[in-house]
N, C-alpha and C. Protein backbone atom coordinates (compact mmCIF):
# COMPACT_ATOMS: atom_id res chain seq x y z
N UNK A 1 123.78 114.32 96.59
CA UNK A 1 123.10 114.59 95.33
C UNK A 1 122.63 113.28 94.70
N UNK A 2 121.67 113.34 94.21
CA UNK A 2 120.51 112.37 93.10
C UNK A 2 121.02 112.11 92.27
N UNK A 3 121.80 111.15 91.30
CA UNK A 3 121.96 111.52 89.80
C UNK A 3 121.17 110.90 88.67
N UNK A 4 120.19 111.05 87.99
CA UNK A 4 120.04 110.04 86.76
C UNK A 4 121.10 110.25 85.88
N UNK A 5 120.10 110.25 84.52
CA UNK A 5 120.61 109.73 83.17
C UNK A 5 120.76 111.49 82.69
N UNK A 6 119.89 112.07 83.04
CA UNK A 6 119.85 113.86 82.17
C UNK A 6 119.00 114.70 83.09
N UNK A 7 119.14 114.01 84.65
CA UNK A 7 118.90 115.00 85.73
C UNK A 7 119.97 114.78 87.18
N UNK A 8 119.62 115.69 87.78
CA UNK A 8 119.62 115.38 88.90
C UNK A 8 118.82 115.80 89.97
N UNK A 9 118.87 115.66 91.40
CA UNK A 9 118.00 116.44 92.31
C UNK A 9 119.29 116.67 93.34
N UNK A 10 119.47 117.88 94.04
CA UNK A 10 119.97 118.27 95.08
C UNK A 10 119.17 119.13 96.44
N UNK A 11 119.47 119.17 97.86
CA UNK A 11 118.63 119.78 98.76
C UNK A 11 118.61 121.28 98.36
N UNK A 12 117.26 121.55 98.64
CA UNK A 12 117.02 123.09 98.49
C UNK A 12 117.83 123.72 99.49
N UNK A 13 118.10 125.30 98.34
CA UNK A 13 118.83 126.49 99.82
C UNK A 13 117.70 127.65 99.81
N UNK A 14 118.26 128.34 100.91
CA UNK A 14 117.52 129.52 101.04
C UNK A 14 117.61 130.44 99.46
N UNK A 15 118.51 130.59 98.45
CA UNK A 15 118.79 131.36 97.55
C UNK A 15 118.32 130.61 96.25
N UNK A 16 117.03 129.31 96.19
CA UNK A 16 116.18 129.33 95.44
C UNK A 16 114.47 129.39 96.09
N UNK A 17 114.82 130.13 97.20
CA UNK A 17 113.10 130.28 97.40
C UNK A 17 112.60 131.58 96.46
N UNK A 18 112.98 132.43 95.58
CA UNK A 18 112.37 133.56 95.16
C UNK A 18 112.10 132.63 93.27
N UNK A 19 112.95 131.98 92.95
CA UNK A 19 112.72 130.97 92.16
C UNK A 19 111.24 130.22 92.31
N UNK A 20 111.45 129.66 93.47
CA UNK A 20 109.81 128.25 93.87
C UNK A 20 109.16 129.36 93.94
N UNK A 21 109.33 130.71 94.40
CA UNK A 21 108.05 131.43 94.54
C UNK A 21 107.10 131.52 93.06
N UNK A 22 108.57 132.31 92.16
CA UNK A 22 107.93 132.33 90.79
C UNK A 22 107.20 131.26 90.29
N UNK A 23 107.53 129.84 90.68
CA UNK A 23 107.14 128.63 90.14
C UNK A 23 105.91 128.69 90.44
N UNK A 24 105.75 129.06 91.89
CA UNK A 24 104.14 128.90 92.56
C UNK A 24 103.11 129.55 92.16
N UNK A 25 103.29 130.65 91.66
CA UNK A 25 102.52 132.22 91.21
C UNK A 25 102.64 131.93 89.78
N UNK A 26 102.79 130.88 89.23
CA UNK A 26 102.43 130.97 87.47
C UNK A 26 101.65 130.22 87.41
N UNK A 27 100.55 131.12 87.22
CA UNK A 27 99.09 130.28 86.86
C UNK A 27 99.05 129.03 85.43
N UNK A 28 99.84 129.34 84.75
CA UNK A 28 100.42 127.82 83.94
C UNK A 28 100.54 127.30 84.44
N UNK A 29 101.16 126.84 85.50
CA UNK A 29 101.71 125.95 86.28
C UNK A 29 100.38 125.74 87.24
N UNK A 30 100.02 126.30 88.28
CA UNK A 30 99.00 125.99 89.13
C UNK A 30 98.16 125.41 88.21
N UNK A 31 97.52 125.81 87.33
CA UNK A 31 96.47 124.69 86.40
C UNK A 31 96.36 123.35 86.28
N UNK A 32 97.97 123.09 86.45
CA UNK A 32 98.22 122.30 86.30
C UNK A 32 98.48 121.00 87.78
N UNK A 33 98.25 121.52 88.63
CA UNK A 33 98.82 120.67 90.33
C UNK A 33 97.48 120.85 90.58
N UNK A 34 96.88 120.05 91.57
CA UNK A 34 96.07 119.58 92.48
C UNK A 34 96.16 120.63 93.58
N UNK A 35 97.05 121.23 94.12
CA UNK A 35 96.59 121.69 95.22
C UNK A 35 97.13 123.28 94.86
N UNK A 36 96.43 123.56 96.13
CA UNK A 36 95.14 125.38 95.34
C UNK A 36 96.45 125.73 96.84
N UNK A 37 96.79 127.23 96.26
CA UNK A 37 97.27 128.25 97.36
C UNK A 37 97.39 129.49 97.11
N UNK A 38 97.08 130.87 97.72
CA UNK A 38 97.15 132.18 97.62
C UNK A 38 98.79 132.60 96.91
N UNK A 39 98.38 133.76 96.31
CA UNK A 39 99.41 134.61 95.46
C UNK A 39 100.57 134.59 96.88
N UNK A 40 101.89 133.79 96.76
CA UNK A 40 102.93 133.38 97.78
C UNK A 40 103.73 135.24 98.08
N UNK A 41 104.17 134.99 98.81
CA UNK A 41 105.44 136.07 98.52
C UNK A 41 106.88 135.29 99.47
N UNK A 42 107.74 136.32 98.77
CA UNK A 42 109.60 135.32 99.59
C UNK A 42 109.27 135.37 100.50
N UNK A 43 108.66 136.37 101.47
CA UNK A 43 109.30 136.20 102.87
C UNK A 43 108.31 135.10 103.89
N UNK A 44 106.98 134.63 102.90
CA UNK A 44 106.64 133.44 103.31
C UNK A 44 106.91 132.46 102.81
N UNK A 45 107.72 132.29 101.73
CA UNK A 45 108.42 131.09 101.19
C UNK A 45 109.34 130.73 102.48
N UNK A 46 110.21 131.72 102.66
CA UNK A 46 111.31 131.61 103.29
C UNK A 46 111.02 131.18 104.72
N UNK A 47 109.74 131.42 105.73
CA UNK A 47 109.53 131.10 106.46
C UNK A 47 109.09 129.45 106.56
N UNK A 48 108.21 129.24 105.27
CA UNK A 48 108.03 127.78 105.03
C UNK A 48 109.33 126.98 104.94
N UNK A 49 109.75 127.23 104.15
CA UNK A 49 111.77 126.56 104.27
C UNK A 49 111.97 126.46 105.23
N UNK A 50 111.79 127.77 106.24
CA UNK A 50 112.61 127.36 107.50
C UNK A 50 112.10 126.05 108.43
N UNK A 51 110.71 125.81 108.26
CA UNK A 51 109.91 124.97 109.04
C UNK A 51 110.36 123.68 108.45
N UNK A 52 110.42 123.64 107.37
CA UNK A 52 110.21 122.55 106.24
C UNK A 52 111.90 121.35 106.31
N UNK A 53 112.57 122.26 106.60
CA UNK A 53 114.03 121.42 106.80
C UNK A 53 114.20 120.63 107.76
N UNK A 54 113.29 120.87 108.86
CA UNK A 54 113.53 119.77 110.12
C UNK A 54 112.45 118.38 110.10
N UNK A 55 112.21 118.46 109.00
CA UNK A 55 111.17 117.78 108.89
C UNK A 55 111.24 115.99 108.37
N UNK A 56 111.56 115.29 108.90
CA UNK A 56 111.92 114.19 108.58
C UNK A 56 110.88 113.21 107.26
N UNK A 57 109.76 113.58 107.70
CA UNK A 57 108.31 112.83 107.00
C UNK A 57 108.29 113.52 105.68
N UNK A 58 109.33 115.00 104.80
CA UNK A 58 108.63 115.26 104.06
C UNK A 58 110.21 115.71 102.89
N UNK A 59 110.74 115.26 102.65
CA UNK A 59 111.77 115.76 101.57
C UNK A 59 111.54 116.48 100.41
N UNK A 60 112.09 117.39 100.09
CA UNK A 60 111.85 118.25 98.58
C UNK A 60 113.08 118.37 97.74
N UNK A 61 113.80 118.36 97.16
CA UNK A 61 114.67 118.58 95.79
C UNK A 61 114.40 118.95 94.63
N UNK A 62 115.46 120.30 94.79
CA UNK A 62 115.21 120.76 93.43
C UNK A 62 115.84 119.49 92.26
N UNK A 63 114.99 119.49 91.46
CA UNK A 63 115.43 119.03 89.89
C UNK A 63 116.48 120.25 88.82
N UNK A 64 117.41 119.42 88.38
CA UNK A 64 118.09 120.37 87.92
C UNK A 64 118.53 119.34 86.58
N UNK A 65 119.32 120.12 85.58
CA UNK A 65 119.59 119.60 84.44
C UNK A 65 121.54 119.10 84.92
N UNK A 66 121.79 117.70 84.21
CA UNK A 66 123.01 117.58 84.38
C UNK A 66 124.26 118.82 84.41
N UNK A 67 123.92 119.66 83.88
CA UNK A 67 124.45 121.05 83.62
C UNK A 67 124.30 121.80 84.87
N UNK A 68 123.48 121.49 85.53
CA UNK A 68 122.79 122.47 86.50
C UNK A 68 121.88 123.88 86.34
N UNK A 69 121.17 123.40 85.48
CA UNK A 69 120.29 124.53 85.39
C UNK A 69 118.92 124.20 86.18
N UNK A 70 117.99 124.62 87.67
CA UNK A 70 116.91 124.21 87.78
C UNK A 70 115.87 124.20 86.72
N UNK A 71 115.56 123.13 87.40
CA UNK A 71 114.22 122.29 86.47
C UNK A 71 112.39 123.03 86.59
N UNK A 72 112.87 122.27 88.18
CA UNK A 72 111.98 121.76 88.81
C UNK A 72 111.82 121.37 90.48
N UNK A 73 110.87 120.86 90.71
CA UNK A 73 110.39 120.17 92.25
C UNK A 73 110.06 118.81 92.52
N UNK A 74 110.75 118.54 92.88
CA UNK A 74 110.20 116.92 93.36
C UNK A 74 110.30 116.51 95.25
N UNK A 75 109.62 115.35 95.22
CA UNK A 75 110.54 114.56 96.67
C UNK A 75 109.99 113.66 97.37
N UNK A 76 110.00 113.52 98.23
CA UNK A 76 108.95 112.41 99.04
C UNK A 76 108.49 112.82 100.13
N UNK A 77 106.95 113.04 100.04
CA UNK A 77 105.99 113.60 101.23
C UNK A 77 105.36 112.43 102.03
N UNK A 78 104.52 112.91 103.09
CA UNK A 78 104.20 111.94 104.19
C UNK A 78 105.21 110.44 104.20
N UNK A 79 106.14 110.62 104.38
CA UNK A 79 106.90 109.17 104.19
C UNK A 79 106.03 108.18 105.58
N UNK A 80 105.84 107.28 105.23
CA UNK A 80 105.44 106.29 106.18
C UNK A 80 106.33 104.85 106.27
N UNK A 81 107.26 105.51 107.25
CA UNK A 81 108.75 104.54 107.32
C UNK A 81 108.13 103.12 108.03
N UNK A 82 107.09 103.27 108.36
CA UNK A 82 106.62 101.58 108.81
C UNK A 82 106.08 100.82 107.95
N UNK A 83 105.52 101.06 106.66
CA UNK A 83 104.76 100.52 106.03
C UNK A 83 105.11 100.91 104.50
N UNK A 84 106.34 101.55 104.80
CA UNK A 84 107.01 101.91 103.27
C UNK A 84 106.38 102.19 102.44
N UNK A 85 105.65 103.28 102.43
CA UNK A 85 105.25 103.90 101.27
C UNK A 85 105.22 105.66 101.05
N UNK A 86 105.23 106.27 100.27
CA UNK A 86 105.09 107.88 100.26
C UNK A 86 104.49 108.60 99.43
N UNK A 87 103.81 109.98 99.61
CA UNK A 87 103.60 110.57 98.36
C UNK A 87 104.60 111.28 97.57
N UNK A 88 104.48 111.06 96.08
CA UNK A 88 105.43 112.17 95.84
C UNK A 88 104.95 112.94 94.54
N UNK A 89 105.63 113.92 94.11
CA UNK A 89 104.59 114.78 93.07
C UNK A 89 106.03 115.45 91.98
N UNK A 90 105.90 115.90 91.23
CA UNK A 90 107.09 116.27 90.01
C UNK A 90 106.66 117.88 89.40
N UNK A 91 106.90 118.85 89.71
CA UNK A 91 106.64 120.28 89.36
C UNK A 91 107.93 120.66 88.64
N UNK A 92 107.66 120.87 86.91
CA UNK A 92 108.48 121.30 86.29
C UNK A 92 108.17 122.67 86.07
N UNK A 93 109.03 123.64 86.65
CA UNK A 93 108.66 125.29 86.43
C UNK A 93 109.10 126.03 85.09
N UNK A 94 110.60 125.48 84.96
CA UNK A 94 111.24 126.06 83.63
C UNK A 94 110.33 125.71 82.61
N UNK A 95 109.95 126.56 81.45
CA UNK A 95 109.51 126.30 80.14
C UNK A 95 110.46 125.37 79.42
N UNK A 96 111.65 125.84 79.58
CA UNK A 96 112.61 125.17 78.91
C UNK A 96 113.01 123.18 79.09
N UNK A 97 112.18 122.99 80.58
CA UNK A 97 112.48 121.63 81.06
C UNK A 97 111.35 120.49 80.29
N UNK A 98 110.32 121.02 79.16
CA UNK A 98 109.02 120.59 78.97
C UNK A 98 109.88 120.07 77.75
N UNK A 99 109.52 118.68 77.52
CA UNK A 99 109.19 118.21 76.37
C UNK A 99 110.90 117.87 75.76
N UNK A 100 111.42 117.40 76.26
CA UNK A 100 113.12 117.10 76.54
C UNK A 100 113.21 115.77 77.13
N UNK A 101 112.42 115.18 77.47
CA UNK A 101 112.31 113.19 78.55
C UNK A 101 112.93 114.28 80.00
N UNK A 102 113.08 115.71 80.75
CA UNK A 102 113.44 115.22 81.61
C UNK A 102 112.56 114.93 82.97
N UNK A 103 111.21 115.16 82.25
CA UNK A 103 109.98 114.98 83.30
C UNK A 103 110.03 113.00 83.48
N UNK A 104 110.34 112.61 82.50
CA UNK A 104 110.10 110.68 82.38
C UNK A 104 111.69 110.52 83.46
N UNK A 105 112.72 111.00 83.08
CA UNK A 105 114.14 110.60 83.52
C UNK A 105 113.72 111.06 85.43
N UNK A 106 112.61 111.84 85.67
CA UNK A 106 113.33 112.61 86.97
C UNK A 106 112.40 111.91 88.01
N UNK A 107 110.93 111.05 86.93
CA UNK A 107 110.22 110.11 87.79
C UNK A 107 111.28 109.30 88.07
N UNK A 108 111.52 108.50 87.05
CA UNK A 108 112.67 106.82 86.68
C UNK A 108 113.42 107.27 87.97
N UNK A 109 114.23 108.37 88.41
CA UNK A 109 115.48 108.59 89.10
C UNK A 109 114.48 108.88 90.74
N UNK A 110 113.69 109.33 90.45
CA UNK A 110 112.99 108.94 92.16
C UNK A 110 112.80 107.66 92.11
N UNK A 111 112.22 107.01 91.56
CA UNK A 111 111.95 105.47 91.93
C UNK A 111 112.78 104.77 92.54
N UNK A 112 113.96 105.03 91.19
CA UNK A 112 115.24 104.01 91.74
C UNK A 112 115.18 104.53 92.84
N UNK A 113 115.95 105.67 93.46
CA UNK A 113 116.21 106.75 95.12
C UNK A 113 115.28 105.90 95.84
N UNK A 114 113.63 106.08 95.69
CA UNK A 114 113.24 105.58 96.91
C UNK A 114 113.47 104.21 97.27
N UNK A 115 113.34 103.39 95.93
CA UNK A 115 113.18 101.86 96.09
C UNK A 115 114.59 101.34 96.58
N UNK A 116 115.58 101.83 96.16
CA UNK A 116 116.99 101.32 96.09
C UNK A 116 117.59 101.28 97.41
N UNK A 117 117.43 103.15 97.74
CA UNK A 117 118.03 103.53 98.50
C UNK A 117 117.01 104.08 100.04
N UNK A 118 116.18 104.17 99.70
CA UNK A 118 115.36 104.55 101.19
C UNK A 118 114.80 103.12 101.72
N UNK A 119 114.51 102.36 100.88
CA UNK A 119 113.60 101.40 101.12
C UNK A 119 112.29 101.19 101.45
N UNK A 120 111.77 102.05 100.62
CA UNK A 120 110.33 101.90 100.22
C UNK A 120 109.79 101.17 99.33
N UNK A 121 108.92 100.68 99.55
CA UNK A 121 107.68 99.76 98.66
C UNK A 121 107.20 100.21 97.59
N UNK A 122 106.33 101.36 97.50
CA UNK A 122 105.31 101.97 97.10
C UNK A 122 104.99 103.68 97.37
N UNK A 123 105.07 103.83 95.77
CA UNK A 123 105.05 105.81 95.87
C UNK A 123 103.59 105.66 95.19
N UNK A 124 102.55 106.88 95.73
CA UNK A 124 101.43 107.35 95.09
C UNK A 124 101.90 108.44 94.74
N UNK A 125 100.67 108.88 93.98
CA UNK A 125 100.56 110.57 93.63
C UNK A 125 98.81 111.11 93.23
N UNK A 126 99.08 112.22 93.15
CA UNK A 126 97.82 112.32 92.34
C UNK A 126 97.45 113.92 90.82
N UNK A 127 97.38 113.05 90.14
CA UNK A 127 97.33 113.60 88.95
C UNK A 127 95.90 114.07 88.23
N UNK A 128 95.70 115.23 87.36
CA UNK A 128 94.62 116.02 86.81
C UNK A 128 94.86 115.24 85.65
N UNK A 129 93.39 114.81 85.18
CA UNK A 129 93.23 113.78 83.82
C UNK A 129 93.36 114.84 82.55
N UNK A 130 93.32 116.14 82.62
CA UNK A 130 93.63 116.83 81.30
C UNK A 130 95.15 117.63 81.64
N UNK A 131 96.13 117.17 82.52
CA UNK A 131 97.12 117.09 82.52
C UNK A 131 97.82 115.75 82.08
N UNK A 132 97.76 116.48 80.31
CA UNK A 132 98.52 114.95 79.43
C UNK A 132 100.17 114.55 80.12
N UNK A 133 100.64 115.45 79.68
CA UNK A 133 102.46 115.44 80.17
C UNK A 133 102.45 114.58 81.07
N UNK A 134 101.71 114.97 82.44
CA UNK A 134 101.85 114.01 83.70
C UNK A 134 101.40 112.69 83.45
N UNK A 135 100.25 112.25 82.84
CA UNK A 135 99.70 111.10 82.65
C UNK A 135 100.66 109.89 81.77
N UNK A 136 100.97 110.22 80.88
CA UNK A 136 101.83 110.21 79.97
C UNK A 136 103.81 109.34 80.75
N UNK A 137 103.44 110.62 81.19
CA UNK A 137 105.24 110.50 81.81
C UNK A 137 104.88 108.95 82.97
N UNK A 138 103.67 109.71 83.89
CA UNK A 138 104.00 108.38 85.08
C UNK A 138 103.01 106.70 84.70
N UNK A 139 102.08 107.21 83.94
CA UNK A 139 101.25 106.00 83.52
C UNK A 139 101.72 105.14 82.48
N UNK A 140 102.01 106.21 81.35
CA UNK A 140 102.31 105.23 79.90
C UNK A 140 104.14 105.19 79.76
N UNK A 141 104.95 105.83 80.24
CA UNK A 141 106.32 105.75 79.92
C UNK A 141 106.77 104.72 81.39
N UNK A 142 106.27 105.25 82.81
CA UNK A 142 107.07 105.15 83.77
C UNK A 142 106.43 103.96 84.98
N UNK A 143 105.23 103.52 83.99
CA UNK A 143 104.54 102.40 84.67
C UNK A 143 103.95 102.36 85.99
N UNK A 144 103.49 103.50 85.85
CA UNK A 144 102.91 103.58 87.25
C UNK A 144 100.59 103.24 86.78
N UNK A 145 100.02 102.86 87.81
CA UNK A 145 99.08 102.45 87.56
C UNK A 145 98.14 103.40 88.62
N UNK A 146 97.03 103.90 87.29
CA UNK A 146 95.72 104.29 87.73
C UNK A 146 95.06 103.45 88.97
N UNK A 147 95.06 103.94 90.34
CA UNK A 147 94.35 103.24 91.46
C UNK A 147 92.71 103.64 91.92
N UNK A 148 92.42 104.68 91.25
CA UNK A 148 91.21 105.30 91.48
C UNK A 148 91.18 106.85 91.27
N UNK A 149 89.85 107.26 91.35
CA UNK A 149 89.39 108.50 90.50
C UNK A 149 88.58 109.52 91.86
N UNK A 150 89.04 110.28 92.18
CA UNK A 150 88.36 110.98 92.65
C UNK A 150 87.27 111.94 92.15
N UNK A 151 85.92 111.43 92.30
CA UNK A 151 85.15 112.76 91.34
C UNK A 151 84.98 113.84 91.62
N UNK A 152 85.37 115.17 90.77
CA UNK A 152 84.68 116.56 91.24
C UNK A 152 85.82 116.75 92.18
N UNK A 153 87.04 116.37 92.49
CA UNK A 153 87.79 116.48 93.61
C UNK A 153 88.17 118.23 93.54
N UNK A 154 88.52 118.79 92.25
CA UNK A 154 89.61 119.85 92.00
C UNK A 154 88.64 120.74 91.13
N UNK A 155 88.28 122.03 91.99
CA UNK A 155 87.80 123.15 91.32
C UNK A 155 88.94 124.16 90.26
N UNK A 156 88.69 123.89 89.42
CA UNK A 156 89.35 124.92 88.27
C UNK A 156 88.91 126.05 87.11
N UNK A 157 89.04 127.14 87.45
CA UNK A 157 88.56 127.49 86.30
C UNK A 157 87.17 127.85 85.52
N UNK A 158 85.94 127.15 87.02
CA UNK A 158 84.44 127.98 87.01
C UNK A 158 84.17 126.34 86.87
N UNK A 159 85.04 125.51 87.12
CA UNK A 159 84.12 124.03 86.71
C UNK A 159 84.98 123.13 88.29
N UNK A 160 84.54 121.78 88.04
CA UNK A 160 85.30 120.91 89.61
C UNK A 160 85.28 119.73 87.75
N UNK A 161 87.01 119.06 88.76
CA UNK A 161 87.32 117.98 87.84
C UNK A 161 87.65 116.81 88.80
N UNK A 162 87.73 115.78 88.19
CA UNK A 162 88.39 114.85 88.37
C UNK A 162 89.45 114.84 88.97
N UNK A 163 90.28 113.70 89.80
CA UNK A 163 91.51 113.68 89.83
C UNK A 163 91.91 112.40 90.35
N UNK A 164 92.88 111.57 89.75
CA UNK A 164 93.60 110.52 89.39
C UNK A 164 94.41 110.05 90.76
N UNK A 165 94.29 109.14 91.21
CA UNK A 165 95.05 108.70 91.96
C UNK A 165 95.90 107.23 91.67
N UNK A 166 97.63 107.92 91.35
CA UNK A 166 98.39 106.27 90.96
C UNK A 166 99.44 106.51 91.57
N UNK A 167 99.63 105.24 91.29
CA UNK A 167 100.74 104.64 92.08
C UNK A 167 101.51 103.13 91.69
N UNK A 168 102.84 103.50 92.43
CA UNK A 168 103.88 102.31 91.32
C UNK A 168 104.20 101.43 92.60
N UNK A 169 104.61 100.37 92.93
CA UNK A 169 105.28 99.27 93.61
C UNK A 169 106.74 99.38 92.89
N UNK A 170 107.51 98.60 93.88
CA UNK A 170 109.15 98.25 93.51
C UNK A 170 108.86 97.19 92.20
N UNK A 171 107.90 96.04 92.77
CA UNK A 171 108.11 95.10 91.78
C UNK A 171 107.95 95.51 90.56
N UNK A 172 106.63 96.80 90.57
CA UNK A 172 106.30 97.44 88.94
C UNK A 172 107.78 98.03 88.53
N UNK A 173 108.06 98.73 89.36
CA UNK A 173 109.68 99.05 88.97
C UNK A 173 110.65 98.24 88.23
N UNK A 174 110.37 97.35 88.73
CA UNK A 174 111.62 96.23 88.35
C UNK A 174 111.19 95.71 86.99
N UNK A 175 110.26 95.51 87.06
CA UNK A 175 109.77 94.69 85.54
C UNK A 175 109.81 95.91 84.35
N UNK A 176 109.97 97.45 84.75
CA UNK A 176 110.00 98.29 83.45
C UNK A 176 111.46 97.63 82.75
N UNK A 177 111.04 98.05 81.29
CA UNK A 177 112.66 97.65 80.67
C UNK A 177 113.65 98.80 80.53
N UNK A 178 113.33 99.74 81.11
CA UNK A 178 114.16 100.47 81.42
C UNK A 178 115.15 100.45 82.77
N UNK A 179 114.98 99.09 83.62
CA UNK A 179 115.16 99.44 84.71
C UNK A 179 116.43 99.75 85.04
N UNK A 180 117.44 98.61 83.90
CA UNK A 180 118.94 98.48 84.29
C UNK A 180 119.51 99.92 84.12
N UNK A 181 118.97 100.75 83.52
CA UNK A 181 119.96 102.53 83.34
C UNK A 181 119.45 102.84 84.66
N UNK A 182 118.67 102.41 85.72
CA UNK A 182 118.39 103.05 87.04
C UNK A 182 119.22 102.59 87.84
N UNK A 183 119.53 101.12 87.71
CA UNK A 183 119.85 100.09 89.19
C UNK A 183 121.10 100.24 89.15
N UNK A 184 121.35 100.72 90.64
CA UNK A 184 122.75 100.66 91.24
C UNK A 184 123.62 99.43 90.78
N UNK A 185 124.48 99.88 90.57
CA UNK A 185 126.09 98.86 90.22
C UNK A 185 126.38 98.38 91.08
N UNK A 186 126.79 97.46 91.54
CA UNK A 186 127.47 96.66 92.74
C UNK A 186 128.93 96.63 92.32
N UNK A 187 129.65 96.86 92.97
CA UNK A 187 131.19 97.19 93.10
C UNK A 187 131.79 96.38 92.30
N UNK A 188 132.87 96.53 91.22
CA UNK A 188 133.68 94.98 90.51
C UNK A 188 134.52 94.47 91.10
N UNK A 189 135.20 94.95 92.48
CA UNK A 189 135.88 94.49 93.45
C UNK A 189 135.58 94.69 94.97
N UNK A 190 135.31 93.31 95.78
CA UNK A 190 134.94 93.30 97.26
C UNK A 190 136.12 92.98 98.25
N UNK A 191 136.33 93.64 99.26
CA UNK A 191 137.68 92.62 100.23
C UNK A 191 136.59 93.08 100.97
N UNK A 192 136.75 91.51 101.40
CA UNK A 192 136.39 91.43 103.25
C UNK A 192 136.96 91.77 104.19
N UNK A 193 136.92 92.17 104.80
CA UNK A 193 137.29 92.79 106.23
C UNK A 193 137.18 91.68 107.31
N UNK A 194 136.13 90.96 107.11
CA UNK A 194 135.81 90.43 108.68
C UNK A 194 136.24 89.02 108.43
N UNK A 195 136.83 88.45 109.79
CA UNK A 195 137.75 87.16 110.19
C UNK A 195 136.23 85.93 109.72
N UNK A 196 137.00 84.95 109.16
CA UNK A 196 135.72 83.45 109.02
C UNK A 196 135.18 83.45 110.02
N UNK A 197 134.02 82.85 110.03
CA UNK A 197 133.35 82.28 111.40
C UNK A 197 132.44 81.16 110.79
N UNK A 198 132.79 80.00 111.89
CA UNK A 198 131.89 79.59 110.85
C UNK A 198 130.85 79.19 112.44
N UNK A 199 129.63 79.12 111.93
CA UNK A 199 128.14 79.24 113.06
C UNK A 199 128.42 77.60 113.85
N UNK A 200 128.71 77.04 114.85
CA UNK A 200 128.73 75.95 115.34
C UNK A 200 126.87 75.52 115.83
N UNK A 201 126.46 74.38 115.64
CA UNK A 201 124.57 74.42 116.05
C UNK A 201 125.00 73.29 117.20
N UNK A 202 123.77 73.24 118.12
CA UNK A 202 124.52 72.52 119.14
C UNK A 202 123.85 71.30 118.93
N UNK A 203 125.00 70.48 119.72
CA UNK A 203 125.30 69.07 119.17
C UNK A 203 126.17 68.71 117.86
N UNK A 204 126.57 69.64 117.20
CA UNK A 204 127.23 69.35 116.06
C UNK A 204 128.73 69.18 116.12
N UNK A 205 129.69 68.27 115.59
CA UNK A 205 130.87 67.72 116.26
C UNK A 205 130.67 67.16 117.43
N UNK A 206 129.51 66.61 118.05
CA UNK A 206 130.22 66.03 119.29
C UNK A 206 130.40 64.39 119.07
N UNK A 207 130.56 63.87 119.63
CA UNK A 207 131.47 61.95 119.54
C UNK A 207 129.99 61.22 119.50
């Protein structure tokens, strides 16, 4: 399990796919994401899950409240373990999860995860410019930076919009002043285990 400050993320089970379904099928919500898909039903959720778990390149976690109530969706897609970088995207379904910091806390707590602990460089995403919340949370709170604009990318609604493409680095990470409530603790006590050695270079000690 994930933990921040007033979330967490844990691996999905089979007994919240009728949940993500609802998430998927609320046209509130679709308005709001970039990518377009037909009215879902469980038993193709459930088939997607099944595919979706062996999948090394693409992680998902539910977001949940320290309490454990789900949130939300997050995780890290196309991971590109050679060149350290990934996409990742933040789907808050609950009404109840809006407007509480835990959309700002559940970016902050992927960052640290990827940067800390996977060892990645660099997360993109891509965001709808009249989706304030999102802009807001990853641009102006969570320091992530506008990289370019796709025009006309995203049909919505009888019109095509815009859509935002950003993205954060470790170093942007590091310089937020929020960073120290993210960064791992290093232990207050170490024992070594392993016997001295010390490296001999050659020629060194000889007469």
């Amino acid at each position: 399990m994930i933990v921040g400050n007033k979330v967490r993320f844990r691996a999905l089970e089979d007994d919240d796919q009728p949940l993500l379904v609802a998430w998927l099928n609320d046209p509130e919500i679709s308005r709001l994401v970039g990518g377009f898909s037909f009215p879902a039903s469980v038993s193709a959720q459930r088939e997607w899950f099944a595919r979706a778990k062996s999948d090394s390149k693409n992680q998902r976690w539910m977001v949940e409240s320290l309490e454990g109530e789900p949130l939300g969706l997050t995780g890290l897609w196309q991971i590109d373990w050679q060149n350290r970088h990934a996409l990742t995207a933040l789907k808050l379904g609950a009404p109840s999860a809006r407007g509480k910091g835990y959309g700002t806390d559940a970016i902050m707590t992927l960052m640290a995860y990827a940067f800390f602990q996977v060892g990645l460089n660099r997360l993109w995403g891509e965001i709808l410019p009249y989706n304030l919340g999102s802009y807001k949370a990853y641009v102006e709170r969570c320091g992530w930076r506008v990289e370019g604009v796709s025009r006309q990318h995203i049909y919505r609604e009888g019109q095509f919009h815009d859509q935002l493409r950003v993205a954060v680095l470790k170093e942007d990470f590091l310089a937020h002043p929020e960073v120290a409530r993210y960064t791992p603790k290093a232990p207050e006590h170490t024992i070594s285990v392993l016997p001295e050695h010390r490296v001999t270079w050659p020629g060194e000690g000889a007469p």
